[in-house]
Every structure is written in C-alpha cells, then in structure tokens.
C-alpha atoms as a PDB file:
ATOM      1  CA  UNK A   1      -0.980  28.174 -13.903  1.00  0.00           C
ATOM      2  CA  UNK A   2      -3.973  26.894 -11.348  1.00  0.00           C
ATOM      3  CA  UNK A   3      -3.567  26.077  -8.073  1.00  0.00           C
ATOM      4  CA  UNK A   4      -3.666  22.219  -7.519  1.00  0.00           C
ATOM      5  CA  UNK A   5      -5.752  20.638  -5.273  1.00  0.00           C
ATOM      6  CA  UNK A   6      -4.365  17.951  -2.892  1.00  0.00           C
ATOM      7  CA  UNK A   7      -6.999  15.670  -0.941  1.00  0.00           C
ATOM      8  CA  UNK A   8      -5.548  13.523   1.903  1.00  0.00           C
ATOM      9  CA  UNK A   9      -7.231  10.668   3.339  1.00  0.00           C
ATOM     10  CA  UNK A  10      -5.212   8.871   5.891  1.00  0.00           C
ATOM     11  CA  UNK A  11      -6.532   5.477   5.661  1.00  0.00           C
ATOM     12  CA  UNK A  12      -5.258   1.887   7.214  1.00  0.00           C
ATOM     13  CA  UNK A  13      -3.290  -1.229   6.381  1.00  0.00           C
ATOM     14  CA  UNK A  14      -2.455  -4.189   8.145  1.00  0.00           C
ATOM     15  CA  UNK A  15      -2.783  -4.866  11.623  1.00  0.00           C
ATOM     16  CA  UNK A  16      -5.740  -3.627  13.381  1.00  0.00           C
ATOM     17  CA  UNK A  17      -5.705  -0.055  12.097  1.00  0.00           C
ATOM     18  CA  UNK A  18      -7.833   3.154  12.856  1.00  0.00           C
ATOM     19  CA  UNK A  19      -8.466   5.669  10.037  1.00  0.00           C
ATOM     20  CA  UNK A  20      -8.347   9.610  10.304  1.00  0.00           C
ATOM     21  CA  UNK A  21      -9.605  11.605   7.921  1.00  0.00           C
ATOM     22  CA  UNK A  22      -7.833  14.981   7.415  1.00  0.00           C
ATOM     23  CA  UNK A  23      -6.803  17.448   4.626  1.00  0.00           C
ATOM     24  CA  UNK A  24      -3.642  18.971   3.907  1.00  0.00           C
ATOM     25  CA  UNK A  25      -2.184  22.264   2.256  1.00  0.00           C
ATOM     26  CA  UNK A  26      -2.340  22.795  -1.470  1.00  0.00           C
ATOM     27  CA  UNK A  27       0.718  23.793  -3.384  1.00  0.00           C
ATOM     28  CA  UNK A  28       1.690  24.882  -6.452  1.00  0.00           C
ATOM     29  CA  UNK A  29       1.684  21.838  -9.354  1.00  0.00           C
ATOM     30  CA  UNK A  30       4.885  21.854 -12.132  1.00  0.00           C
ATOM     31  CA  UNK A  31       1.983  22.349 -14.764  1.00  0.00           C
ATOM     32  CA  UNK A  32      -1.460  22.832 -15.694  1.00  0.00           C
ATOM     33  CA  UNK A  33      -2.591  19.956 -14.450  1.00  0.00           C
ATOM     34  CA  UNK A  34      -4.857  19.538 -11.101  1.00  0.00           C
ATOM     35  CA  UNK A  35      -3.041  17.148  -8.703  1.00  0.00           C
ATOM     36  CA  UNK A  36      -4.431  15.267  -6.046  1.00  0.00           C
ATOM     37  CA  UNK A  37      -3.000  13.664  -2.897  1.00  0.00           C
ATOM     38  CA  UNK A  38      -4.237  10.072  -0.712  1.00  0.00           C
ATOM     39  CA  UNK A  39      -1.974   9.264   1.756  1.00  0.00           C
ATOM     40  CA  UNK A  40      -2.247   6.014   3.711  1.00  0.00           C
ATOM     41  CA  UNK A  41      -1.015   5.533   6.854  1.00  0.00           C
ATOM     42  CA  UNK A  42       0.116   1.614   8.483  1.00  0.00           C
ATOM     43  CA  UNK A  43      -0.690   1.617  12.245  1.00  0.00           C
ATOM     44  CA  UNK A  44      -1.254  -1.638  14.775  1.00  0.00           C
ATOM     45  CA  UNK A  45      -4.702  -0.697  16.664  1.00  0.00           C
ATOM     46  CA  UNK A  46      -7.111  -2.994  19.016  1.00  0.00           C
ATOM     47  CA  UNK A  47      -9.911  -1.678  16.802  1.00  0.00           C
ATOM     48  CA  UNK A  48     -10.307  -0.621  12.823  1.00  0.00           C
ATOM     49  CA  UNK A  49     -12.529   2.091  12.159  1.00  0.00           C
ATOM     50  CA  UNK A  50     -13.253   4.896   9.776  1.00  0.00           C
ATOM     51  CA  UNK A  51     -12.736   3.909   5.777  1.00  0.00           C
ATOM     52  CA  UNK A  52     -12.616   0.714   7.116  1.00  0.00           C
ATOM     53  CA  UNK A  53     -15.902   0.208   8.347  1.00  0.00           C
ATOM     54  CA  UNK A  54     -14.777  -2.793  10.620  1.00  0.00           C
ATOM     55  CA  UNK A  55     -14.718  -4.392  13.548  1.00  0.00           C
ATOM     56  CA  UNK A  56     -11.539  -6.403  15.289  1.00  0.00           C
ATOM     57  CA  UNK A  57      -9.119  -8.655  13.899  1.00  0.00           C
ATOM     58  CA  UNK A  58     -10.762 -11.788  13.758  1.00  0.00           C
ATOM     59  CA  UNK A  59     -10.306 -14.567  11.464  1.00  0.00           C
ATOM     60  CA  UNK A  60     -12.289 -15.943   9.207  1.00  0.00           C
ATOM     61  CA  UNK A  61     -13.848 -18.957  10.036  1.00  0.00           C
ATOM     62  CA  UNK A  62     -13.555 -20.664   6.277  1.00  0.00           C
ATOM     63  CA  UNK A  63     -10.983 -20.008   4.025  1.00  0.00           C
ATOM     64  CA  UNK A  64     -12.596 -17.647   0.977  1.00  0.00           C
ATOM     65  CA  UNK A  65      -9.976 -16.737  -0.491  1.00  0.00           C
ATOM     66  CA  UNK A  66     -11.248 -18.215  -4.209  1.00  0.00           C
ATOM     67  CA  UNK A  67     -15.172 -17.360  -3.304  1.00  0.00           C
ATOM     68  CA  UNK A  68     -15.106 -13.816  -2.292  1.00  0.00           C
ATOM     69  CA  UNK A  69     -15.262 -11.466  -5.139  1.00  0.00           C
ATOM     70  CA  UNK A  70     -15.621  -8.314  -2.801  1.00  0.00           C
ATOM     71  CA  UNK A  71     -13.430  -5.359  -4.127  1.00  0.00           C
ATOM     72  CA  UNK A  72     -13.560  -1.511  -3.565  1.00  0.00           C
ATOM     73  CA  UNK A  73     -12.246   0.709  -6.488  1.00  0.00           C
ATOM     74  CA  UNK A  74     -11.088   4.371  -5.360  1.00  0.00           C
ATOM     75  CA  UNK A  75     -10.943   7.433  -7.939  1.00  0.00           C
ATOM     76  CA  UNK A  76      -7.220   6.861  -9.562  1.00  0.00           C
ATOM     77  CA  UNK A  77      -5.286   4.107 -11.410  1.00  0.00           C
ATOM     78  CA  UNK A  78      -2.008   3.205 -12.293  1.00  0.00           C
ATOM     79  CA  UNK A  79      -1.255   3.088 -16.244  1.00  0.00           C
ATOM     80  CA  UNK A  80       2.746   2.856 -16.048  1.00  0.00           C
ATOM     81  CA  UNK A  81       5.275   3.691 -12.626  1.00  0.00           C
ATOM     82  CA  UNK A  82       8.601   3.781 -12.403  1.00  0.00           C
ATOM     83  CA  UNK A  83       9.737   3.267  -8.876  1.00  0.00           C
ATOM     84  CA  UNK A  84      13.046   3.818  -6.789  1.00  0.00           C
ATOM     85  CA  UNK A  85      14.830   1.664  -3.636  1.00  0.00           C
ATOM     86  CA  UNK A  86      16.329   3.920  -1.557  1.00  0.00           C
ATOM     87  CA  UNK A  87      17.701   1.317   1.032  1.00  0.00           C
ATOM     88  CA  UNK A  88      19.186   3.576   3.666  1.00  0.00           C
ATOM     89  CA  UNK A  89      18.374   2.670   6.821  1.00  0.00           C
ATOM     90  CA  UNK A  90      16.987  -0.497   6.033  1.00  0.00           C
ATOM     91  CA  UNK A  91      17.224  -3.211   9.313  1.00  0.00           C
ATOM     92  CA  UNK A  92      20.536  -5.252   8.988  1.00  0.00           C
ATOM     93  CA  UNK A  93      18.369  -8.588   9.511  1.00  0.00           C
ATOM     94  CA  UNK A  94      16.878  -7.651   6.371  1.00  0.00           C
ATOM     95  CA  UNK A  95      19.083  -5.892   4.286  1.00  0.00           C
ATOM     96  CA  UNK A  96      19.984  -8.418   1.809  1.00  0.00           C
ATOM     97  CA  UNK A  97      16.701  -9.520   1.391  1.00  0.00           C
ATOM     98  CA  UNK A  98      14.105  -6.234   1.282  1.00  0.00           C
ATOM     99  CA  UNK A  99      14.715  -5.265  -2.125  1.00  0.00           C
ATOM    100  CA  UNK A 100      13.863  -8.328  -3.767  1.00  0.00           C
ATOM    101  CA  UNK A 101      10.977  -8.709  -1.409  1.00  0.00           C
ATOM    102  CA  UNK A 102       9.368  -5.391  -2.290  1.00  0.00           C
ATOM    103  CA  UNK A 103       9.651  -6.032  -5.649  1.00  0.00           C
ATOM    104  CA  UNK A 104       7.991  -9.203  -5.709  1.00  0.00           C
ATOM    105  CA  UNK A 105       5.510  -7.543  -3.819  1.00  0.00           C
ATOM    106  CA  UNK A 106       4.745  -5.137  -6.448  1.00  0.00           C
ATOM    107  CA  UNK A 107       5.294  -7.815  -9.498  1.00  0.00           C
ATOM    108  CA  UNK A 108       1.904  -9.440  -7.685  1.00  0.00           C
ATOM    109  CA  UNK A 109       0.195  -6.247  -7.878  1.00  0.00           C
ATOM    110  CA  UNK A 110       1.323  -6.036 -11.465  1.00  0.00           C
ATOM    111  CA  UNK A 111       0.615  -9.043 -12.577  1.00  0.00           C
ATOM    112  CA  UNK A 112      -2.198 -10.274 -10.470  1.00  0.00           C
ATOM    113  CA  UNK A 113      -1.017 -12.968  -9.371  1.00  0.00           C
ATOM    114  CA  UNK A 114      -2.998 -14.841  -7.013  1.00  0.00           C
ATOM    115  CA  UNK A 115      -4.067 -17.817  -4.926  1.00  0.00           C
ATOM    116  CA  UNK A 116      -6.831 -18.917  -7.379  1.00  0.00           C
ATOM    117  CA  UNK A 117      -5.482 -19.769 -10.623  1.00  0.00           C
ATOM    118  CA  UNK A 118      -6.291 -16.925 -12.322  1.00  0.00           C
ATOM    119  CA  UNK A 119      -4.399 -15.594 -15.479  1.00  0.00           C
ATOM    120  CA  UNK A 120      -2.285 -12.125 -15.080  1.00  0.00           C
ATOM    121  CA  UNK A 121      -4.011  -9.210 -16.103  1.00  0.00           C
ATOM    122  CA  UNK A 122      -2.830  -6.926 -18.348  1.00  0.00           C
ATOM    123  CA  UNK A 123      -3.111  -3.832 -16.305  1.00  0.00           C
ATOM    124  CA  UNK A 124      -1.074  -1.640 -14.585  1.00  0.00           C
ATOM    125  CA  UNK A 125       3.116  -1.764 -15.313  1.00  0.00           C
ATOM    126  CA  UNK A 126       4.978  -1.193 -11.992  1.00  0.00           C
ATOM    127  CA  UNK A 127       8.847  -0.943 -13.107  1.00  0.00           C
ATOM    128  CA  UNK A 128      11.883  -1.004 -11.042  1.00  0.00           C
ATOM    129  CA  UNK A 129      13.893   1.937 -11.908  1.00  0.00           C
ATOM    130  CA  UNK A 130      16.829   1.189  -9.681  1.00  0.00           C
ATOM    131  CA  UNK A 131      18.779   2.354  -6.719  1.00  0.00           C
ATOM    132  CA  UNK A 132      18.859   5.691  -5.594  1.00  0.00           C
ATOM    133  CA  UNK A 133      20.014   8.385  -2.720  1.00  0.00           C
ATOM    134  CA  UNK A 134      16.524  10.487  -2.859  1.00  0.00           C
ATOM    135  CA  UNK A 135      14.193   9.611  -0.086  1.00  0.00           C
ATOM    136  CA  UNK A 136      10.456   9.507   0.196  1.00  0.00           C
ATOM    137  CA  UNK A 137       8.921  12.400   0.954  1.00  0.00           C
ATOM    138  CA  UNK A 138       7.797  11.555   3.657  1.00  0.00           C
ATOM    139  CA  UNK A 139       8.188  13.293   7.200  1.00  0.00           C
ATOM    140  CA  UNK A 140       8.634  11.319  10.501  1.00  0.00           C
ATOM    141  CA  UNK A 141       5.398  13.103  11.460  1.00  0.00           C
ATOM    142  CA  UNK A 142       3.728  11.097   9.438  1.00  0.00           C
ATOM    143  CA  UNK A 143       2.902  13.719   6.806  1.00  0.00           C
ATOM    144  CA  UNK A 144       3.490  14.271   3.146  1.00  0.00           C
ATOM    145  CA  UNK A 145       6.207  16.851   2.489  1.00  0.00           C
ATOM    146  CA  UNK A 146       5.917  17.187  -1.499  1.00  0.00           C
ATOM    147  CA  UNK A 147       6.013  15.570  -4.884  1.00  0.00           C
ATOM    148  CA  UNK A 148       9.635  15.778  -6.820  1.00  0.00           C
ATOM    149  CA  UNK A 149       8.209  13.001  -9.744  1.00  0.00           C
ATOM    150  CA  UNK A 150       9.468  10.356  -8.169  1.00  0.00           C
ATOM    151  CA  UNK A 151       8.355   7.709  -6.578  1.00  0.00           C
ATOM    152  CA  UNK A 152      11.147   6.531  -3.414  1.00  0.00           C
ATOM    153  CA  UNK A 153      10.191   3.442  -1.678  1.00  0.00           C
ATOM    154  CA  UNK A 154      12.889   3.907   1.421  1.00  0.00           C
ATOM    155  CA  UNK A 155      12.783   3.338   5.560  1.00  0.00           C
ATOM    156  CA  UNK A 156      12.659   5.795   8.204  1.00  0.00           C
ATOM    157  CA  UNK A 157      10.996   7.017  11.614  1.00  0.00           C
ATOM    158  CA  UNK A 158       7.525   6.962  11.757  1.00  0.00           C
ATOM    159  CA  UNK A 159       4.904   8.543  14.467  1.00  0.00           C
ATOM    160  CA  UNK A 160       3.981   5.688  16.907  1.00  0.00           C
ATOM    161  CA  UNK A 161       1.612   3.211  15.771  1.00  0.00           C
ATOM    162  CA  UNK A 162       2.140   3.398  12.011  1.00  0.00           C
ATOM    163  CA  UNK A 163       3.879   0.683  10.336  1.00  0.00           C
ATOM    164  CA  UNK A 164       4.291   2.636   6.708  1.00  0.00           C
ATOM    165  CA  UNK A 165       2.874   5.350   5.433  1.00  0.00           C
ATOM    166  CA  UNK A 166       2.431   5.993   1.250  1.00  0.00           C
ATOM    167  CA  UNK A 167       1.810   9.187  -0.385  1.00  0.00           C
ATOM    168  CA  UNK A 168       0.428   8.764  -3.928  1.00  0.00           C
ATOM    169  CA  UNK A 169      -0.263  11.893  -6.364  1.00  0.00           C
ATOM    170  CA  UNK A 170      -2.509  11.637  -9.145  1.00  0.00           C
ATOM    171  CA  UNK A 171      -4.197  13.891 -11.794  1.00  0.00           C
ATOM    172  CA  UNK A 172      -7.587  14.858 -12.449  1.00  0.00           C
ATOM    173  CA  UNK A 173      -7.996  12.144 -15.326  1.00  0.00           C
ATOM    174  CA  UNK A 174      -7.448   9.387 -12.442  1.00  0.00           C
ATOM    175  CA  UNK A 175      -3.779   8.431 -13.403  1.00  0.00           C
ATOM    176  CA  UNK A 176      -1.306   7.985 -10.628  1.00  0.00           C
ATOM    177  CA  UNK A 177       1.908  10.301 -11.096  1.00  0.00           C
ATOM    178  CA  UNK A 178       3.879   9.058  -8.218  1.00  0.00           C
ATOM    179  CA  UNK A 179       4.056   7.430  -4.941  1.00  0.00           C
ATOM    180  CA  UNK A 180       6.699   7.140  -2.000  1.00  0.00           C
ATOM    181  CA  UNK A 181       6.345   4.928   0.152  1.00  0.00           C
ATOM    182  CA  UNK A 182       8.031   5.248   3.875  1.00  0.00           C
ATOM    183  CA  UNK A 183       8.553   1.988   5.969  1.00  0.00           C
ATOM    184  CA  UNK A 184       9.437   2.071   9.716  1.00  0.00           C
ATOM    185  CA  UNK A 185      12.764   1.295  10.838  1.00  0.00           C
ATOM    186  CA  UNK A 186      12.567   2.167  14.357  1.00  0.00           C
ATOM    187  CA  UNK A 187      10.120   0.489  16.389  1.00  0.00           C
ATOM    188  CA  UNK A 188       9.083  -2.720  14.489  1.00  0.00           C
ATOM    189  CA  UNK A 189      10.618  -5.996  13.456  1.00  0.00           C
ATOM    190  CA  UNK A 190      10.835  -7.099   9.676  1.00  0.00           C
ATOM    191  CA  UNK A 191      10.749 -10.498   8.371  1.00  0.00           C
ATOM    192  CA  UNK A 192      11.021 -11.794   4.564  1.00  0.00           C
ATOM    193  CA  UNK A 193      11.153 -15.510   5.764  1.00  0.00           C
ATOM    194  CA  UNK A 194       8.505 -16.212   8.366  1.00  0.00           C
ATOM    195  CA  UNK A 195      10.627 -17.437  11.463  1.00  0.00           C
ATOM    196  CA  UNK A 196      10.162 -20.889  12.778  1.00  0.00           C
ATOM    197  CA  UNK A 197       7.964 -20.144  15.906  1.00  0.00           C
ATOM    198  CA  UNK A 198       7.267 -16.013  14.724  1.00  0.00           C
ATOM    199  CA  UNK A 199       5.666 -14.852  17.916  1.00  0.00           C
ATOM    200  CA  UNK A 200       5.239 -10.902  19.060  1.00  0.00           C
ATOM    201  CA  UNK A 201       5.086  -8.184  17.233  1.00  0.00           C
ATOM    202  CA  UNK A 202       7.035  -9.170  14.104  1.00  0.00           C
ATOM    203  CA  UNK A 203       5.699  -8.166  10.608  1.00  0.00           C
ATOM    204  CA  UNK A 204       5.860  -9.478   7.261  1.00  0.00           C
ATOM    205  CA  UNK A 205       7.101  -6.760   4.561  1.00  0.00           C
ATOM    206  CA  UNK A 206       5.495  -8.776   1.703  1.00  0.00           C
ATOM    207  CA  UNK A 207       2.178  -8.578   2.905  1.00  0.00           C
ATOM    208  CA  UNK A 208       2.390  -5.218   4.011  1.00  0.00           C
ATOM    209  CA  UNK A 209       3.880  -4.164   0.466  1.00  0.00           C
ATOM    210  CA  UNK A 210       1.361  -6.098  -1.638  1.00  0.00           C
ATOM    211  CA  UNK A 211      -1.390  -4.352   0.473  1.00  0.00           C
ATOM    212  CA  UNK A 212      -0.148  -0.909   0.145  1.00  0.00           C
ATOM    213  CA  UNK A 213       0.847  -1.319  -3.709  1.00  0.00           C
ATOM    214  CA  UNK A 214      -2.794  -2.043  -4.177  1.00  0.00           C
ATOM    215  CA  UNK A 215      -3.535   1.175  -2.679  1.00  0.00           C
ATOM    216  CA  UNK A 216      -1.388   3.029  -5.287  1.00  0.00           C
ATOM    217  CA  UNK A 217      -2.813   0.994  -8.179  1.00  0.00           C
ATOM    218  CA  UNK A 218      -6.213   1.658  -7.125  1.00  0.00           C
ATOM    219  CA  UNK A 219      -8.042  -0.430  -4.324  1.00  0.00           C
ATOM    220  CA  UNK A 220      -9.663   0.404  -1.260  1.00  0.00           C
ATOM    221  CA  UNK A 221     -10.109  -1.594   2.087  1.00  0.00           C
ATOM    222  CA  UNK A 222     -12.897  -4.175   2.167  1.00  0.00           C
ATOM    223  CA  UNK A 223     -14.735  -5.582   5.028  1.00  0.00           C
ATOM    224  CA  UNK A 224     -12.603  -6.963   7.997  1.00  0.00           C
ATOM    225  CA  UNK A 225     -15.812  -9.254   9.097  1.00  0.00           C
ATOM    226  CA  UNK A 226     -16.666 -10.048   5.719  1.00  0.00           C
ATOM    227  CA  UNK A 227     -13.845 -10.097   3.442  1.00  0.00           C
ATOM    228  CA  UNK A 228     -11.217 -11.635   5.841  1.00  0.00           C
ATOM    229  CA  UNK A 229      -9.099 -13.663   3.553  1.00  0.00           C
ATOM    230  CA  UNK A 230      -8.075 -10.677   0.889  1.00  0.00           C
ATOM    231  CA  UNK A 231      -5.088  -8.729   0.814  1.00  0.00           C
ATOM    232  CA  UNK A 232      -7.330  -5.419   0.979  1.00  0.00           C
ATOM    233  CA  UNK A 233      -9.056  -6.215   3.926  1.00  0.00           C
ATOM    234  CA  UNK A 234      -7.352  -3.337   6.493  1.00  0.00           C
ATOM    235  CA  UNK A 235      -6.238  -5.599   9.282  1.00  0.00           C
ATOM    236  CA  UNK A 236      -3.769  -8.503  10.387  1.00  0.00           C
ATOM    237  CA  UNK A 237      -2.045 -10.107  13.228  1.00  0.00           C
ATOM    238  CA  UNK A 238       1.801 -10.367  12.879  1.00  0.00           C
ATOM    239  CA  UNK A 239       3.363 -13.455  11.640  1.00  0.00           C
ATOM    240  CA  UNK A 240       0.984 -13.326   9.177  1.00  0.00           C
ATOM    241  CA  UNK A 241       1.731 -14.737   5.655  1.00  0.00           C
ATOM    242  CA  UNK A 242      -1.622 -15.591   4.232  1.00  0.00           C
ATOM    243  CA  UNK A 243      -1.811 -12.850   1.946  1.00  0.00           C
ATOM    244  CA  UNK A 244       1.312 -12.228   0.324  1.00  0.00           C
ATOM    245  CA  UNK A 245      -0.731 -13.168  -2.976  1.00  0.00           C
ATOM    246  CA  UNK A 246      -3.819 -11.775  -4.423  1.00  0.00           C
ATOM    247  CA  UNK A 247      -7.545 -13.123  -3.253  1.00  0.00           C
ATOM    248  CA  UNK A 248     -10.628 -13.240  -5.271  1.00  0.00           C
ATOM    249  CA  UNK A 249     -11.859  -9.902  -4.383  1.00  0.00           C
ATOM    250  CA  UNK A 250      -8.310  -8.114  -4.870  1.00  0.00           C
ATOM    251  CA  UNK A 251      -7.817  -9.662  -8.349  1.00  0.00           C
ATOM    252  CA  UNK A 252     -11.613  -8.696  -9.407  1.00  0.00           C
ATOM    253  CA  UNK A 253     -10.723  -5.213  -8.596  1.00  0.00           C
ATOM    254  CA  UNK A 254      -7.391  -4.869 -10.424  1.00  0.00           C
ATOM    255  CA  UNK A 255      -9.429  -6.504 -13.622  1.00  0.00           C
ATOM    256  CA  UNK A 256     -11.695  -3.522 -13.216  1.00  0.00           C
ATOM    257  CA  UNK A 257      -9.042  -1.069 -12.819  1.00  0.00           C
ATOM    258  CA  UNK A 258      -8.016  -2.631 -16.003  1.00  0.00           C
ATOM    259  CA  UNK A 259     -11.076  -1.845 -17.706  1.00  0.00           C
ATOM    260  CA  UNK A 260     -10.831   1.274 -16.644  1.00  0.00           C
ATOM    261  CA  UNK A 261      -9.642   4.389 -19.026  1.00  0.00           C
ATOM    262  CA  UNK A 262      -7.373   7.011 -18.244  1.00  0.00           C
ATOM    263  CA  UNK A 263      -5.595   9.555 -20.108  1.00  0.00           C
END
C-alpha cells in the first residue's frame, strides 16, 4: 500500500475573502490509489488576496454576465457524486427551506444552468443520496479531519471569518471521490428568500452553495476586477442574489470540464 499524498490549498468564496496557502498531514488511503486533498475555506475580508489575485469588492460597472467567457479549470473533476444532508444544527429560520436550497444549488452546477440561455451540459452527475446522521469532516478549526467516502453537506462552528469551508478528495487520474462541505451556524445569518429591505451581514446559501459546488466539480476563482458578474469570481457583499445561476465564464468552464477525461 503507498502512502497518499494530500495537498491543501485553502482558497476563498464569497464575500471579500483572503486566501492562505498551507499543507496538511498525509494519511494512509483505503487502497492503492494516491489521494489528494483542496480544501476551501468561506471568510468575509475588506480585501481578497492570494489564489484570488484581486482587489476589493467592487461592482461591476456593466452587467457581463452573457459576454465574459473567463473561466479557471483546477487539476480534478467530478464524473458522478453522491451526496448526504446532514441537517443538524441547521438555523430554525431556515430549516424548512435549506435542503431544497442546497440542492438546487448543486442541480445548477449539474446541469449548467445559467443566465444566458445556454443548453445543460452533459457533465458532471451530482445526486442526492438522502438524509443522514454522519457529519462532515470537518473540524471547528477550520481543518479537514479525514475522508470516510462520503460526502456530508451539514452546519457547524466555524473559526471566525469563514462562512463554509469544503474538503474535496480526489485521485491521481483527476476524479473527485468525495467532498463535505461544513456551513456556519454560529455567527452568520442565512437567507433562502432575499428579505424585503436585506441589510447587514445576512448571506444567501444559494449563492454561496453554487460557488462552492463549482469548486468540487472543478473551477477556480476568476478575477474580482475583471470577471465581476460570475459565480466564480471569489467575492460578494451580502444580500447578494445575482449569482445564484451560472455566468458565461462559469458555464465555459464546466463545458471544458466536460471535455475533459478521467478514469
């Protein structure tokens, strides 16, 4: 049996984020194969930095949604996923409400679907697996703490700053194994609706979900500057509900992933 490899990059996701880049133990992998680790980490910053390669949070001053066909394609892929709710903990305002907005969440990712009339893509295949009492693994330091061979989307406590936090294993052909997913529950405020009037720090779980599935399936950050109207760009303001669907840059990339061969 070799010794896997794990390679963590702690990267950003929406809000104004900062990156750190850091590694983290190897352990033993259930086979022969090697196993690598990316973990991605939500904060709110003043700044984005790092991966990123940006500058604040500012809007774009044109909508290009439909024109900008900026993508960034990282090293693994999703072929097929099965993936758990574990909805302990989950915020009361939300409760009856989270699971069906994380899962249309990762149906866009899926399917590709988008703001600019664009067919599906035949691509990755993200499928609900149902319910269950396992939990990410995930720690509340903000680390990952294993891979089991499943992959828990679930809430709990979080290091200050970070909104969510995914841990997604893949092999040395490029194909994703698993990914947990870990969304705060302590020290931010949830919305599946936008509120009339949203103001403070309140966050929308759609967005944040369809930007951190993209992640698993594949995609880097783009430009904050440049690419402001795409899901992948790192960073957004609360309230916001632009990019619950797929931009022109976002949907290039998954085609490409789609092209893409793994084993």
């Amino acid at each position: 049996m070799r010794r896997s490899k794990m390679t963590a990059a702690l990267a950003t996701v929406l809000a104004a984020c900062a990156v750190i880049l850091a590694e983290q133990p190897v352990a033993d992998a259930a086979d022969d194969s090697e196993l690598y680790l990316v973990a991605t980490a939500y904060t709110y910053d003043e700044a984005v930095s790092g991966d990123a390669a940006t500058g604040s949070t500012t809007k774009a001053t044109a909508d290009t949604s439909c024109t900008d066909g900026t993508y960034a394609l990282k090293t693994w892929k999703v072929n097929s996923l099965n993936w758990l709710y574990n909805g302990a903990g989950v915020p009361a305002k939300i409760a009856s409400t989270a699971l069906g907005t994380i899962t249309a969440a990762t149906d866009t990712v899926a399917k590709a679907t988008n703001r600019c009339g664009q067919p599906t893509i035949a691509g990755s295949t993200f499928k609900y697996a149902g319910t269950t009492a396992v939990k990410p693994q995930i720690a509340t330091n903000g680390t990952c703490t294993g891979n089991d061979g499943k992959s828990v989307t679930g809430w709990g406590a979080l290091p200050a700053k970070m909104l969510a936090y995914t841990c997604t294993y893949y092999n040395a052909r490029g194909a994703v194994v698993a990914s947990d997913t870990l969304i705060d529950n302590v020290a931010y405020t949830w919305f599946t609706t936008k509120p009339a009037n949203c103001t403070g720090q309140q966050y929308d779980l759609q967005t944040t979900l369809t930007h951190e599935r993209l992640h698993t399936a594949g995609l880097g950050h783009v430009d904050q500057a440049k690419n402001a109207a795409q899901v992948m760009t790192p960073a957004s303001s609360p309230c916001d509900t632009s990019r619950r669907l797929l931009g022109a840059g976002d949907y290039a990339g998954l085609k490409a992933l789609a092209a893409r061969a793994t084993r």
